[in-house]
Structures are given as structure tokens and as C-alpha cells.
Protein backbone atom coordinates (compact mmCIF):
# COMPACT_ATOMS: atom_id res chain seq x y z
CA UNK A 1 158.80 16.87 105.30
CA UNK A 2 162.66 16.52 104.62
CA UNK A 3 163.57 17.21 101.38
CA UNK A 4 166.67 16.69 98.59
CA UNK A 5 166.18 19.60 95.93
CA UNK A 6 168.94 18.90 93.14
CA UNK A 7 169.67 21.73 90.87
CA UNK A 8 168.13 23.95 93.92
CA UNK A 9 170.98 26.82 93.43
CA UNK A 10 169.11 27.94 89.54
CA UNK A 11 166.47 29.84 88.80
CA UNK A 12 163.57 27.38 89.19
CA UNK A 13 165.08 25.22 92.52
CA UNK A 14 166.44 28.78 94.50
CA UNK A 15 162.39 30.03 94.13
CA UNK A 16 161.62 26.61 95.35
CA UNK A 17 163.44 25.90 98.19
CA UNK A 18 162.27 29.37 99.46
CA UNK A 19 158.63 28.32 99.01
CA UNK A 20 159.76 24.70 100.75
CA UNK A 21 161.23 26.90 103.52
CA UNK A 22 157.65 28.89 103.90
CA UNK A 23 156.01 25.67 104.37
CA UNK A 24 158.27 24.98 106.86
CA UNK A 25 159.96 21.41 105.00
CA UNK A 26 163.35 20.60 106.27
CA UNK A 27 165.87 21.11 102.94
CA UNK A 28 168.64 20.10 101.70
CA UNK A 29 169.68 21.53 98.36
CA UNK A 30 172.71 19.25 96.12
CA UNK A 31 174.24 21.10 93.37
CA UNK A 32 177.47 21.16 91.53
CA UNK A 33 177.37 25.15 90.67
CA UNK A 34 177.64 24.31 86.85
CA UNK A 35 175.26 27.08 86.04
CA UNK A 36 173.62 27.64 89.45
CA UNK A 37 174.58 30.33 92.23
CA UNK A 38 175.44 29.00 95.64
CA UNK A 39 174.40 33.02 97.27
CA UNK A 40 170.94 32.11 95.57
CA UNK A 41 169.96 29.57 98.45
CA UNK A 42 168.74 30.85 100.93
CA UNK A 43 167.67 28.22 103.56
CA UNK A 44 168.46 24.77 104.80
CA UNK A 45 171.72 22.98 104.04
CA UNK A 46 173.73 23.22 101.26
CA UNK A 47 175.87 20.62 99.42
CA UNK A 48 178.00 21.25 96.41
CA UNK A 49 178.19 17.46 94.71
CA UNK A 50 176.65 16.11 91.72
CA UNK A 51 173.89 13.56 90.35
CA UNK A 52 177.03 11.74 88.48
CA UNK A 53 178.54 10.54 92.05
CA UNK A 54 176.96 7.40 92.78
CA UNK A 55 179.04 7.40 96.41
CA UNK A 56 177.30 10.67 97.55
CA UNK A 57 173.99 10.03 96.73
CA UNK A 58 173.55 6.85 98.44
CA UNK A 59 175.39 8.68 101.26
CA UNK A 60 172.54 11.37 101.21
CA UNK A 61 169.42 9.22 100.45
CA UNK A 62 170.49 7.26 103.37
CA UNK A 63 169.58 9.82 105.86
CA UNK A 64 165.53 9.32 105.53
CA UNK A 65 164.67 11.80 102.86
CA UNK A 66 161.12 11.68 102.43
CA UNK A 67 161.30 13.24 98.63
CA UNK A 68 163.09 14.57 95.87
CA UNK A 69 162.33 16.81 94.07
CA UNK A 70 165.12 17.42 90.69
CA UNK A 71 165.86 20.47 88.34
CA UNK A 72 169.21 19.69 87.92
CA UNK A 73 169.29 19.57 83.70
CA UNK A 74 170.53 21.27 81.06
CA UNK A 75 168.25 23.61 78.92
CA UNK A 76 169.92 25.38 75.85
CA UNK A 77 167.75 23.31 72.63
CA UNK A 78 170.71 24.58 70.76
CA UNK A 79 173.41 23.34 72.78
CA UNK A 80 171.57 19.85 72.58
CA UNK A 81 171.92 19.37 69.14
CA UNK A 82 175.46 20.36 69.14
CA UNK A 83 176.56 18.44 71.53
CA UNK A 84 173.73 15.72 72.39
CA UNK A 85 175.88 13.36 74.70
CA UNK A 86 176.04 16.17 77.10
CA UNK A 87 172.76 16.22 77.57
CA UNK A 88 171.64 12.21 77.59
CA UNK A 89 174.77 11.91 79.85
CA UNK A 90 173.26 14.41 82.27
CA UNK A 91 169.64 15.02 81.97
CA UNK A 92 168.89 11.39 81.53
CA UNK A 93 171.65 8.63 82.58
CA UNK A 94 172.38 10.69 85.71
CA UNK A 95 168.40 11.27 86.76
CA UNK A 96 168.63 7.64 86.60
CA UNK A 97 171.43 7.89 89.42
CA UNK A 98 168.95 9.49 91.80
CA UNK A 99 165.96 7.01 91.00
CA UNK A 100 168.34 4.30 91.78
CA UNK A 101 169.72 6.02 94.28
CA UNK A 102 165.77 6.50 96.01
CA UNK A 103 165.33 3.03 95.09
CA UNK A 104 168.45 1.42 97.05
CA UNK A 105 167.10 3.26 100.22
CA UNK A 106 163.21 3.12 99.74
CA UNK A 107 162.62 7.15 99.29
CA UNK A 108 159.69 6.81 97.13
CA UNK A 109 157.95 10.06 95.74
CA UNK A 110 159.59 12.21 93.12
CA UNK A 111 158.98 15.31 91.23
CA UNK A 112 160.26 15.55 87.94
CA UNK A 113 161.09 19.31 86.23
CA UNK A 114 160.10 18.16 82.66
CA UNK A 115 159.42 20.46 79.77
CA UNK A 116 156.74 21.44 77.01
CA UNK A 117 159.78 20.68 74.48
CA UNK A 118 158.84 16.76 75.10
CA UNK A 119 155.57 18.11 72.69
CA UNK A 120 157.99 19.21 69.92
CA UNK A 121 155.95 20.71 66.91
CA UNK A 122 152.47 21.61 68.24
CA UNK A 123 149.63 19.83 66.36
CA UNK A 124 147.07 21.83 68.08
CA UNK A 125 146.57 24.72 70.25
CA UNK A 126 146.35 24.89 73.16
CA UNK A 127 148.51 21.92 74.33
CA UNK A 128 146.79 19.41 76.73
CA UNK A 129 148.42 16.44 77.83
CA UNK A 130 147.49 14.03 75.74
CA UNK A 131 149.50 15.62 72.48
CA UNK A 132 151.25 13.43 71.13
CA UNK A 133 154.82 13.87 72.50
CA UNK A 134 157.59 14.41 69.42
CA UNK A 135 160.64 16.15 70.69
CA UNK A 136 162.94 17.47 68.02
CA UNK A 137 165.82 18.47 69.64
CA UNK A 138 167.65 16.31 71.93
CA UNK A 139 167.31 18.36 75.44
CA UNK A 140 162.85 17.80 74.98
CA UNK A 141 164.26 13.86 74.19
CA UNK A 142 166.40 13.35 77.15
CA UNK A 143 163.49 14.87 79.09
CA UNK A 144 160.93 12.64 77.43
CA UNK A 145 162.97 9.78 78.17
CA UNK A 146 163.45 10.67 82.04
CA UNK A 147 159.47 10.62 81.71
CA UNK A 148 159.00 7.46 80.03
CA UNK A 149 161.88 6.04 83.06
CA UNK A 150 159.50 7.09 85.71
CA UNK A 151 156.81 5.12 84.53
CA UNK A 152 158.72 2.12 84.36
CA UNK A 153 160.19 2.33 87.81
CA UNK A 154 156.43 2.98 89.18
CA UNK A 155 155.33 0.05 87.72
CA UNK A 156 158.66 -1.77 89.02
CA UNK A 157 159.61 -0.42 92.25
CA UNK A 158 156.18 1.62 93.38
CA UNK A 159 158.37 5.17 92.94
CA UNK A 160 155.93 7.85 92.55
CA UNK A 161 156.32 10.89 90.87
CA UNK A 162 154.86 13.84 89.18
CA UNK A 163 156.65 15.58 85.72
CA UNK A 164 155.96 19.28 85.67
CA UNK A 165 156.03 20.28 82.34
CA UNK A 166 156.92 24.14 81.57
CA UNK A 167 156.48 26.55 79.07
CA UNK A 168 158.32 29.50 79.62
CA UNK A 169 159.10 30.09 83.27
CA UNK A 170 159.30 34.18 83.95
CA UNK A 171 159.16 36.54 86.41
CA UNK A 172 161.58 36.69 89.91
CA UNK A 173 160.59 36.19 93.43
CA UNK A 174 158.07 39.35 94.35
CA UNK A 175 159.89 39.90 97.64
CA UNK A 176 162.90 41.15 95.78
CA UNK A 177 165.64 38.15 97.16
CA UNK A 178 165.62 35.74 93.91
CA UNK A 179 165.66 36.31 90.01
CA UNK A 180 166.72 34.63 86.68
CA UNK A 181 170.57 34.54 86.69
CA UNK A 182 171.65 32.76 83.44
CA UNK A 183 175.28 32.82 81.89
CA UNK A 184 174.61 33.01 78.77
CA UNK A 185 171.45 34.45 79.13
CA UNK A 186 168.96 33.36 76.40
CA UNK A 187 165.62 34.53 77.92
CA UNK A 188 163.34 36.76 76.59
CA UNK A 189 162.11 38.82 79.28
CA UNK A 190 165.65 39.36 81.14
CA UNK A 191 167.28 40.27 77.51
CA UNK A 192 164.22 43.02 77.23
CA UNK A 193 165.26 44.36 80.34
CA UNK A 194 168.78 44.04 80.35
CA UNK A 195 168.48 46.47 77.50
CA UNK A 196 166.09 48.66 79.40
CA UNK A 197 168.46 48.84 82.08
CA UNK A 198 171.31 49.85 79.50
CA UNK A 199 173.07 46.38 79.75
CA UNK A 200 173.04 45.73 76.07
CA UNK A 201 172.03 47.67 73.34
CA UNK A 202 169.09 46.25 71.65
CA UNK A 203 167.07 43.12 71.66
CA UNK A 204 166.55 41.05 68.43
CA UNK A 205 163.30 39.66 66.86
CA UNK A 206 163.77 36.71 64.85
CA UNK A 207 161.14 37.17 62.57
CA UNK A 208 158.51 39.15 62.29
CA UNK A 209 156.61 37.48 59.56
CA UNK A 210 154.44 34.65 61.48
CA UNK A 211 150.80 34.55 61.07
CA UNK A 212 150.16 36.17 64.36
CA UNK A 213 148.51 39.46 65.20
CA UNK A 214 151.80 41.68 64.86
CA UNK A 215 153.87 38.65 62.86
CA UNK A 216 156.00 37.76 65.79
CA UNK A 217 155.93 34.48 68.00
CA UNK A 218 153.30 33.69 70.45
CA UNK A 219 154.89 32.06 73.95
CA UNK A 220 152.93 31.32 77.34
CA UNK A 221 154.67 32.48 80.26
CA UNK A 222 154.28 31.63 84.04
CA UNK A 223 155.53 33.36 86.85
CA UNK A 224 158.43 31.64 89.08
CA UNK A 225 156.06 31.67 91.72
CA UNK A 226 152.96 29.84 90.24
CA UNK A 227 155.37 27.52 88.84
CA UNK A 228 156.44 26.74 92.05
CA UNK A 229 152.91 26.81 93.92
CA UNK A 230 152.45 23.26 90.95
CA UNK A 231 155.56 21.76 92.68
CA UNK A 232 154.17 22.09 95.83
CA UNK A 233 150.76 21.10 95.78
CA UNK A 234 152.48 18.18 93.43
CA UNK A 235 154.16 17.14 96.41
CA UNK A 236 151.21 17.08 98.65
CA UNK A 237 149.35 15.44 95.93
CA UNK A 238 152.09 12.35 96.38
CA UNK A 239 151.97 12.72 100.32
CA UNK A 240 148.86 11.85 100.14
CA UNK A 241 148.27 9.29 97.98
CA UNK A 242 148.25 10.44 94.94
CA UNK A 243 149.40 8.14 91.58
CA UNK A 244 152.18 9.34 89.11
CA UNK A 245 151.26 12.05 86.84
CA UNK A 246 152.38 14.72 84.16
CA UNK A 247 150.85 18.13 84.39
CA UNK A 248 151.19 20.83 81.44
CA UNK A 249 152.09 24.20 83.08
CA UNK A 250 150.96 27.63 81.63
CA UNK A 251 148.72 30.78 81.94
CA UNK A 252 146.82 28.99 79.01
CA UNK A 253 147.50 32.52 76.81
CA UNK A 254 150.22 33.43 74.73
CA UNK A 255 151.93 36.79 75.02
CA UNK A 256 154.00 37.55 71.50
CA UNK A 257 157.28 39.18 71.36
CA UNK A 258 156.39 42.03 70.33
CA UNK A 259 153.72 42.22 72.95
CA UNK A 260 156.55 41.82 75.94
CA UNK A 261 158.86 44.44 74.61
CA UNK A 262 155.61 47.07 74.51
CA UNK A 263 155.00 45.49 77.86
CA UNK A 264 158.36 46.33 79.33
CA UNK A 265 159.02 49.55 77.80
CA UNK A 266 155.46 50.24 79.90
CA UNK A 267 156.77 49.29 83.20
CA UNK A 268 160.32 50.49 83.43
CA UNK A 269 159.33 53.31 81.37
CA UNK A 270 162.53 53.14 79.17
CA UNK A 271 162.82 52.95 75.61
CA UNK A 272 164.19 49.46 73.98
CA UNK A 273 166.11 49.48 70.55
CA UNK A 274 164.53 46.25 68.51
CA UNK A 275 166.59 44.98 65.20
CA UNK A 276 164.69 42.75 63.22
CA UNK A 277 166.64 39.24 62.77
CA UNK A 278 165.76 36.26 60.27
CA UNK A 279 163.62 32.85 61.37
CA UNK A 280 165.17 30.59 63.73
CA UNK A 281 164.90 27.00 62.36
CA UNK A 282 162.96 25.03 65.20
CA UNK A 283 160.95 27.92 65.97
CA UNK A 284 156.85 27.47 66.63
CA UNK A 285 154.89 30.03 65.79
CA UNK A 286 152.59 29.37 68.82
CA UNK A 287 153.25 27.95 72.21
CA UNK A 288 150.08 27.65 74.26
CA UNK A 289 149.95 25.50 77.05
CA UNK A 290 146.68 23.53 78.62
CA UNK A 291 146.68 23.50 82.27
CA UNK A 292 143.13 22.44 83.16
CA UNK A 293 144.45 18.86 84.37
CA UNK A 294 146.77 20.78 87.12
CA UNK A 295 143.76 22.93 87.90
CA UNK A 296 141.07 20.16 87.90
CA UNK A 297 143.73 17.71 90.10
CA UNK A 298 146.17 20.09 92.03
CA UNK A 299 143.66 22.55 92.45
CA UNK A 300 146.49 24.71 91.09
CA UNK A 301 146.05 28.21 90.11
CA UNK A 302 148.43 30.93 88.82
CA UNK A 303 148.39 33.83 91.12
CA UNK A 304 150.25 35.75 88.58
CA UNK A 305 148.74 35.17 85.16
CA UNK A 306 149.28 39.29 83.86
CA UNK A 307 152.08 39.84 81.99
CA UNK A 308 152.32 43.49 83.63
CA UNK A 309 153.14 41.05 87.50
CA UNK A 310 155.58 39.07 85.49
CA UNK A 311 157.80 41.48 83.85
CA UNK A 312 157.36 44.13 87.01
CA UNK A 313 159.01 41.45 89.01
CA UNK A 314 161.69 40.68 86.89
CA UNK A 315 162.18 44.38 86.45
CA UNK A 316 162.72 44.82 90.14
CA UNK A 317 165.13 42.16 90.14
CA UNK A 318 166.89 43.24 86.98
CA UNK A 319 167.22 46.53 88.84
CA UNK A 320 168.71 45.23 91.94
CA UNK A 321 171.18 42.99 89.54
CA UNK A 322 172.28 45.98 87.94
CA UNK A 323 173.22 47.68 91.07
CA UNK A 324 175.91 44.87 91.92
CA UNK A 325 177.62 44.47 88.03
């Protein structure tokens, strides 16, 4: 299979193309290095452009790409309410570049990186896919509308596609050669370790006062790799016939905060200064995802589902990062 993978120099697309690489698929990654590392792809061609040029993707899509797969957004909730143009401009009116783009020069199976912020306020727990879908921030909008686009252009043009839809992606590549590389960094897990490593100084709780076990937020992680073991069977599942879906993406059990720091002081066997912080507004208390549909379909199952894999991974990683700073 030959294969466009936009966004492929972050986190989520550098794990990706690696796994693409395994399975022997011919790549070629398109990226503009806004937050992304070029170092961080490893394999196949490399192209430093972006979505927003019209000229170069009909240039690309021209040369008989047989999919694309796209995690080329932007992810900070905050950011998105500041500054919400940013985000339709990007994660929406340019995604609509590429389908048009595929459309124009008949490449016709597409894989979506969508989000669990499409849900917005959970009404139950855990979260299948058919919640009703509320964003309340403008980045889970702009993701929601790419998702409502690719229905239309099915229907329209025959484009299939699957939307992935994460909770909290963790963990690095277990071989050692990939992590999380965010600037800022807002994640949980690398902020606990960055601490544990001596980095920073401390790691803040916002709130401690939820009606969970220990009073602090319940989140569902899933490890780089399973995440990317969904994208893959996804693909197959459109290589061979299979009809546009959405898939929820989780372990299918929540891990508070409280839980990862004990968690992480347990593997790299360093202590981790907490402060206590207020509430953040927009903040669930839970964040549980239902993934039976991926299971049941994809035949999809996370590899590593133990928060011990997750954060020893990322610790490794964290380790190696701190060696270079």
C-alpha cells in the first residue's frame, strides 16, 4: 500500500508511520513542522509542505496514493477558545483541502484522527458511540465537523473513511526510538515524569475535590502503540471493503491523577512534589471510553492496557530525552 500520512512528524503520525513501515506500506509523510519534529520520522519520504497549499497536494495525490491517513490538527482545548479561527481554519477548512484534493484524483479511503472531545460533557459512563456528540470547546467542534464532512462526501463522492476517536493517547514507542515531544507540553504523564527526571519542580492537581475514589479526575489512557494497531487494522478494514465508520478508542478504565503520579513515582522510583491547584472550568470528572465497537469490528485489542506498560515506556523515553537537553 502507498501511503500520504499528514501530520506524520508528531507524536501520534511518527508511531504510525513506524508501524506503516513494519507492515511494509510504501510512505510518504507531509508536514509543515508547526509542532512536529522532522528527526522523529523515521522511514519513507519526507515532505515539509502543508494541508493549506492547494498546488502541492494535487501535486502529491497525483502520484497514485492508495490512502491517507491525517493527524495534522491542532489540540490545545484552551487555545481553541482563545483563538477559534485558528483552529476551523486548520483542523477543518484545510482537512477539506485533502478530501478535495483525494477527490480531484480518485484516492478514495481515509482515516480520520478525531477525538473523544466531539462527546463534550459525558452523559454516561462509559462512552459508546452513540453519545450524543456536544463539543464545548471549539478544537472537539472543528473535529466534529471534519466528521460530519466525511459523511457527506461518502454519500457524494464514495470517499471512505474511518474517524478514530481518542481519549488520552500515552505511552512512547517500546523500542526506545519515538516519544511524546510537545512544546508546550500539557500532558499528564510526560509532566509526571519530567518532574521525576528533575525537569520541573512539581506537578499540579487541579482539584482534588471530585467525587472519585481519592477526589481527583478519572482519564482513560491508551498506549501509542494500541492506538496505532486501530489505525491499522482501520485501514485494512477500508482495503477490504469495509463502509465508513467512527470507532471510540480506550482501555475502557479510567486511571485518576492521583493514581498516575503513585504510578510513576513506582516505576522510576523517584519522588514527585504535587501542589494542589483549583478546578479547571471544562473539566469532567470522568472520562471513560467504550471500545467494544473497535473490538467487535476491527478485532482490535490493546496490547498495553496496564498503566505500569504505559508510563514505563514513557519513562524510558523521558530518560533518553533528558540525556540530549
Amino acid at each position: 500500500m502507498k501511503i500520504l500520512v499528514i501530520g506524520g512528524a508528531g507524536y501520534i503520525g511518527s508511531h504510525m508511520i513506524k508501524m506503516l513501515h513494519k507492515f511494509n506500506c510504501n510512505v510518504t509523510t507531509l508536514d509543515n513542522l508547526s509542532s512536529g519534529y522532522r528527526d522523529s520520522v523515521l522511514f519513507g519520504e519526507f515532505i515539509h509542505g502543508d494541508i493549506a497549499n492547494i498546488n502541492l497536494l494535487d501535486s502529491l495525490l497525483s502520484q497514485g496514493f492508495d490512502a491517507v491517513m491525517h493527524f495534522a490538527s491542532f489540540i490545545q482545548v484552551g487555545e481553541s477558545v482563545e483563538n477559534p479561527g485558528k483552529y476551523y481554519l486548520n483542523n477543518f477548512s484545510n482537512t477539506l483541502n485533502v478530501l478535495n484534493a483525494m477527490k480531484r484524483h480518485g484516492v478514495m479511503k481515509f482515516i480520520f484522527s478525531s477525538t473523544a472531545a466531539t462527546f463534550g460533557e459525558p452523559q454516561y459512563i462509559p462512552i459508546d458511540e452513540i453519545h450524543p456528540q456536544q463539543p464545548i470547546n471549539p478544537y472537539g467542534r472543528s473535529k466534529l465537523m471534519v466528521e460530519q464532512a466525511l459523511a457527506d462526501y461518502d454519500r457524494a463522492y464514495g470517499i471512505k473513511s474511518v474517524s478514530l476517536r481518542y481519549f488520552n493517547a500515552a505511552g512512547a514507542d517500546p523500542e526506545g526510538l519515538l516519544g511524546e515531544r510537545h512544546d508546550p507540553e500539557t500532558h499528564l504523564i510526560p509532566l509526571v515524569l519530567q518532574v521525576a527526571s528533575g525537569h520541573r519542580s512539581h506537578i499540579t492537581v487541579y482539584g482534588d475535590d471530585y467525587n472519585t475514589p481519592d477526589g481527583t479526575c478519572i482519564r482513560d489512557y491508551i498506549h501509542i502503540q494500541d492506538l496505532c494497531s486501530a489505525h491499522w487494522l482501520a485501514l485494512k478494514s477500508l482495503f477490504s471493503g469495509g463502509e465508513s465508520r467512527a470507532y471510540n478508542l480506550g482501555n475502557g478504565s479510567g486511571f485518576s491523577v492521583r493514581q498516575v503520579i503513585d504510578c510513576a513515582m513506582q516505576v522510576t522510583e523517584k519522588s514527585i512534589v504535587v501542589l494542589k491547584g483549583l478546578r479547571r472550568n471544562g473539566d469532567p470528572e470522568r472520562l471513560i471510553a467504550d471500545s467494544a465497537l473497535a473490538k467487535a469490528e476491527l478485532g482490535w485489542m490493546p496490547e498495553y492496557a496496564d498503566l505500569n506498560a504505559i508510563i514505563a515506556h514513557a519513562w524510558h523515553w523521558e530518560q533518553k530525552s533528558n540525556q540530549s537537553r
